[in-house]
Protein backbone atom coordinates (compact mmCIF):
# COMPACT_ATOMS: atom_id res chain seq x y z
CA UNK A 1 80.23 111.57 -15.88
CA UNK A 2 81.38 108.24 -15.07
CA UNK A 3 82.17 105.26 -17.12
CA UNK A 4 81.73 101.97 -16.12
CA UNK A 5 84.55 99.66 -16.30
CA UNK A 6 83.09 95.44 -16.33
CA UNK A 7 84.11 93.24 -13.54
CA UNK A 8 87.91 92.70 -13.08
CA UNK A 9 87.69 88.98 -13.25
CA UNK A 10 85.06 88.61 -16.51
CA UNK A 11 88.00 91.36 -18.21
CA UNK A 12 91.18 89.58 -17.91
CA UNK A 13 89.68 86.19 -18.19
CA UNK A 14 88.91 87.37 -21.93
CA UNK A 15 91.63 89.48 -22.28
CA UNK A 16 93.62 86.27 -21.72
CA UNK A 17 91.76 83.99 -23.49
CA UNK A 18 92.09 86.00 -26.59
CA UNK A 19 95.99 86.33 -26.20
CA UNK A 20 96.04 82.31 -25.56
CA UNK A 21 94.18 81.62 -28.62
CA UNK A 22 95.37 84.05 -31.04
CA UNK A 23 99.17 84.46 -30.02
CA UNK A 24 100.16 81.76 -27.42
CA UNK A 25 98.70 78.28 -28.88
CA UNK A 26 99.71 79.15 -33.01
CA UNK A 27 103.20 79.94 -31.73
CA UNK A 28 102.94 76.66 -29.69
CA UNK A 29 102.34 74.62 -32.82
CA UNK A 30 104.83 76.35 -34.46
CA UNK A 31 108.04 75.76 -32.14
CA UNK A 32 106.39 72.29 -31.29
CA UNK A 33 106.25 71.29 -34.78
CA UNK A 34 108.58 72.82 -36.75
CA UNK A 35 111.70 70.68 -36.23
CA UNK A 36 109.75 67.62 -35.37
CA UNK A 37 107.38 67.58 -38.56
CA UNK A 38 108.31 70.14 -40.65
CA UNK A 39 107.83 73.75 -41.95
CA UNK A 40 104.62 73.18 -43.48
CA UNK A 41 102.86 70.81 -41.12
CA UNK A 42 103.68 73.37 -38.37
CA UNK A 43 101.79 76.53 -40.40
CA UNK A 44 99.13 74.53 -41.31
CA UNK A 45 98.34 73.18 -38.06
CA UNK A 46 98.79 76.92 -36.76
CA UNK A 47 96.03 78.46 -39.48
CA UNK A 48 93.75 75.83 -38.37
CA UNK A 49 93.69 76.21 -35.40
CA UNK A 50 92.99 80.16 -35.71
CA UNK A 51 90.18 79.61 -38.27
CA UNK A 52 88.72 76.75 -36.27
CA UNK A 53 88.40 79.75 -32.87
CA UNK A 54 86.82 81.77 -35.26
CA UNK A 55 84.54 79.41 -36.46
CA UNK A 56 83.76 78.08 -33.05
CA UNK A 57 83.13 81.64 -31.62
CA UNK A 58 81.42 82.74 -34.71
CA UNK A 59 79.33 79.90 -33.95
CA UNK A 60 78.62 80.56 -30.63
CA UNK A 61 77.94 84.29 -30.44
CA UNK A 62 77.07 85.53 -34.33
CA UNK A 63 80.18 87.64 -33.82
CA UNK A 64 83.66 87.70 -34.31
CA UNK A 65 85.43 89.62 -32.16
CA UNK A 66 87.62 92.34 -33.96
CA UNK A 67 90.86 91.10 -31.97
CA UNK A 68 90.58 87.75 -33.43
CA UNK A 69 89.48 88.70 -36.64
CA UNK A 70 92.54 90.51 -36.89
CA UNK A 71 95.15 88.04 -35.73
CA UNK A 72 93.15 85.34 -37.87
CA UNK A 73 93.56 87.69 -40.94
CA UNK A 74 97.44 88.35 -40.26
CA UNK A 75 98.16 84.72 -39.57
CA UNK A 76 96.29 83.44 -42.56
CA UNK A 77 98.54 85.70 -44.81
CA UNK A 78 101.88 84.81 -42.66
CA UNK A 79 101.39 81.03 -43.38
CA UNK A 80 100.07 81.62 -47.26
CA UNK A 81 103.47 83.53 -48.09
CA UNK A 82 105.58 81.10 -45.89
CA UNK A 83 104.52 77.62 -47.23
CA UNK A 84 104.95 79.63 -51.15
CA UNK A 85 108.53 79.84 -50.21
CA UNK A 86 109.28 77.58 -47.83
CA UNK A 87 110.82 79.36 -45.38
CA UNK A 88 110.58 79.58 -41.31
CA UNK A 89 112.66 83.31 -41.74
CA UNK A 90 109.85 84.58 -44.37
CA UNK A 91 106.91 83.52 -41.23
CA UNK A 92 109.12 84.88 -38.39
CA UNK A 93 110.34 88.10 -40.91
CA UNK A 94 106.16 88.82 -41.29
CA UNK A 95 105.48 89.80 -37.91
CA UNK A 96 108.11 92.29 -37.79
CA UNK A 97 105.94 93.28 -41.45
CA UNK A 98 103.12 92.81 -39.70
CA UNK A 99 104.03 95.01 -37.20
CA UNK A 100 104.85 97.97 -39.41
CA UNK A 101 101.38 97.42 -41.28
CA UNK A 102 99.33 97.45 -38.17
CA UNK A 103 100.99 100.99 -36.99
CA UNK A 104 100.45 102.07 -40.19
CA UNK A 105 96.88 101.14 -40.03
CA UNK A 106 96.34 102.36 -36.07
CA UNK A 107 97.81 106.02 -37.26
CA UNK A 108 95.91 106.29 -40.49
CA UNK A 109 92.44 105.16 -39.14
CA UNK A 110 93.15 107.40 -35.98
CA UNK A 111 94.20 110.81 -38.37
CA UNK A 112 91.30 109.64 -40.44
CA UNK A 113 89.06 109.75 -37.57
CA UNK A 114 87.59 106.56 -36.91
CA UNK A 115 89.97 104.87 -34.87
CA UNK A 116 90.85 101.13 -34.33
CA UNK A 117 90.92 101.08 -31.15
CA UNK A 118 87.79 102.36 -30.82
CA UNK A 119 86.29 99.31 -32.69
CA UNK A 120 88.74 96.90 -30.67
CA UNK A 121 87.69 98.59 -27.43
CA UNK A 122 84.43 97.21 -27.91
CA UNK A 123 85.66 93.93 -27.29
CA UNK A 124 86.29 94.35 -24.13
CA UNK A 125 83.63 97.16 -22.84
CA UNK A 126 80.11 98.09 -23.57
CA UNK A 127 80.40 102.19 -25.00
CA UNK A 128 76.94 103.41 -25.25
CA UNK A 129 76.72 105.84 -28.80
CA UNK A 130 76.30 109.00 -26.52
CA UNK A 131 79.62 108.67 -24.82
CA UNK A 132 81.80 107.43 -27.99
CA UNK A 133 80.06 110.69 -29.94
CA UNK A 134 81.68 113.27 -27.09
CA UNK A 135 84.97 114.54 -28.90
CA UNK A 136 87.47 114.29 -26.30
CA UNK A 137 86.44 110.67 -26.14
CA UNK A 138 87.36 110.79 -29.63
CA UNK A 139 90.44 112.27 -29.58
CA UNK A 140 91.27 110.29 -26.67
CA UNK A 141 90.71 106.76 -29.29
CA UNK A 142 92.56 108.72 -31.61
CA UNK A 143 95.42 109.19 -29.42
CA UNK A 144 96.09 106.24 -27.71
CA UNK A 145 95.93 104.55 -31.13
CA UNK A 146 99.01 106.75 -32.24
CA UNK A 147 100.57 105.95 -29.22
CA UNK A 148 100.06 102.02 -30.22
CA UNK A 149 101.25 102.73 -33.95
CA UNK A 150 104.37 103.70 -31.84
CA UNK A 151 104.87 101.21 -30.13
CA UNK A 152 104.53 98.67 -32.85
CA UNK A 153 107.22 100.47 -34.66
CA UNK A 154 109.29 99.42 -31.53
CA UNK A 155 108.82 96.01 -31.35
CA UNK A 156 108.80 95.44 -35.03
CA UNK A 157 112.51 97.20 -34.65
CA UNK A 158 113.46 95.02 -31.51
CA UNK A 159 112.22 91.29 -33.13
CA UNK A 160 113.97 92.17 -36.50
CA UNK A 161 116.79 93.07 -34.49
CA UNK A 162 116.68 89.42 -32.86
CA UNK A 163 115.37 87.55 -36.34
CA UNK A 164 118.55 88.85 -37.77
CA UNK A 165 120.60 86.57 -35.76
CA UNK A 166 119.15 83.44 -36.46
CA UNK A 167 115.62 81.65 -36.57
CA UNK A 168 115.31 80.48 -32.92
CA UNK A 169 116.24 83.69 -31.37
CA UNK A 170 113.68 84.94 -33.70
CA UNK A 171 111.52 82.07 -32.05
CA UNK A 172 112.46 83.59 -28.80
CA UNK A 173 112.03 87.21 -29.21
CA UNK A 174 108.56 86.48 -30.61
CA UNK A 175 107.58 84.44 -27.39
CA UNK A 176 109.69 86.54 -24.50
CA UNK A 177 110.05 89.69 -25.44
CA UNK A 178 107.36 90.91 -27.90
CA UNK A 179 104.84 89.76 -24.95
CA UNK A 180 106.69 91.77 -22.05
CA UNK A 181 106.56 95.17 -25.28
CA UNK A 182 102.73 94.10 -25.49
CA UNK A 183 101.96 94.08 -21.95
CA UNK A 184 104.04 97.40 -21.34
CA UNK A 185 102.46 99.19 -24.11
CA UNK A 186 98.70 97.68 -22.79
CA UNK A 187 99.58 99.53 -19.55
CA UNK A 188 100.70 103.09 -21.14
CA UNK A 189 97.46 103.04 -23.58
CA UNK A 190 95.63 102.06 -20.27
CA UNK A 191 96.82 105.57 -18.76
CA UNK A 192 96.94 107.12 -21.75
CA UNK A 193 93.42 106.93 -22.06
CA UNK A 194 92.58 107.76 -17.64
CA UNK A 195 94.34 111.10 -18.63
CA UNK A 196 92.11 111.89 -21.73
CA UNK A 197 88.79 110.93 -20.59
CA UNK A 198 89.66 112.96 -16.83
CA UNK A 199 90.08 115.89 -19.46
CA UNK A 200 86.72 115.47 -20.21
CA UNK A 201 85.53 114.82 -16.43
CA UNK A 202 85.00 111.91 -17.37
CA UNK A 203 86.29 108.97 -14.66
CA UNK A 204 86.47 105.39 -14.68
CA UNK A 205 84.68 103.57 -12.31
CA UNK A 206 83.92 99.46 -11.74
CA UNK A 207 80.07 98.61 -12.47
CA UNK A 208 78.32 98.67 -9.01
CA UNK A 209 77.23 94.95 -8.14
CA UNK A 210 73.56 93.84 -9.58
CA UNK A 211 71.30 93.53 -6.52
């Protein structure tokens, strides 16, 4: 059985899109802003920018898609605790949070059996129902999401780790290093995932060109 991958091009230009709007331009505002007009200009100008994506793509398509519904949802309650108390630590210290709450939601929706990165897969490809249904395709989800909860653990460890020795290397750890963890850990899951659908004879292949 084969699986079709989409076009190369089509994949990373969303891929990066997604990572531009929900990671790259909010942190942006934030180091752009925050000494220039203050703590709470910065977060507010970062949540609206994040709702106003969603909007505009919810707009656009009728759906959200789950990556950015999940960013939106994190940054929203980032920049609710951090203008309560004022603080640029409390909004850097959430990610590291952050980080621990997302692996504990990729492990206990992949032991549960319905897997997040299943649902955030779908982003990205078109799984008809028959393949998804096949358990080793399942399992395979499953796994590579307990591999991610892993690897959030890590970088919540390494950016607390930074945080700890002052804001702006918190700044920097959140813009240098967490990206370099991300990309890293995208690759692993990547052949994470080769390895468990091969176990199923199952290989990945790019969509043969429309005629």
């Amino acid at each position: 059985m084969v699986m079709y991958l989409p076009a190369l091009r089509p994949t990373v230009k969303t891929a990066g899109r997604l990572v531009v709007e929900s990671i790259v331009v909010p942190w942006l505002l934030m180091a752009t802003l925050l000494h220039t007009r203050g703590l709470d200009t910065a977060l507010l100008c970062a949540l609206g920018w994040s709702w106003l994506v969603l909007l505009v793509r919810w707009k656009g398509k009728g759906r959200l898609p789950g990556t950015l519904m999940l960013t939106g949802g994190l940054l929203l309650a980032r920049c609710s605790l951090s203008l309560a108390t004022g603080s640029a630590f409390i909004y850097l210290l959430q990610p590291v949070i952050g980080s621990v709450v997302m692996a504990s939601i990729f492990v206990g929706t992949s032991l549960a059996g319905r897997p997040l990165t299943l649902t955030l897969a779908r982003d990205f490809i078109d799984l008809p129902a028959h393949l998804i249904d096949r358990p080793q395709v399942r399992r395979m989800f499953r796994n590579v999401g307990l591999f991610w909860g892993a690897t959030r653990l890590v970088d919540a460890g390494v950016s607390f780790g930074f945080l700890h020795l002052s804001v702006d290397y918190g700044m920097l750890s959140r813009a240098l290093v967490s990206p370099v963890l991300l990309a890293l850990s995208i690759g692993a899951c990547f052949l994470l995932g080769r390895r468990g659908l091969a176990s199923d004879n199952i290989r990945l292949s790019r969509a043969p060109a429309a005629a």
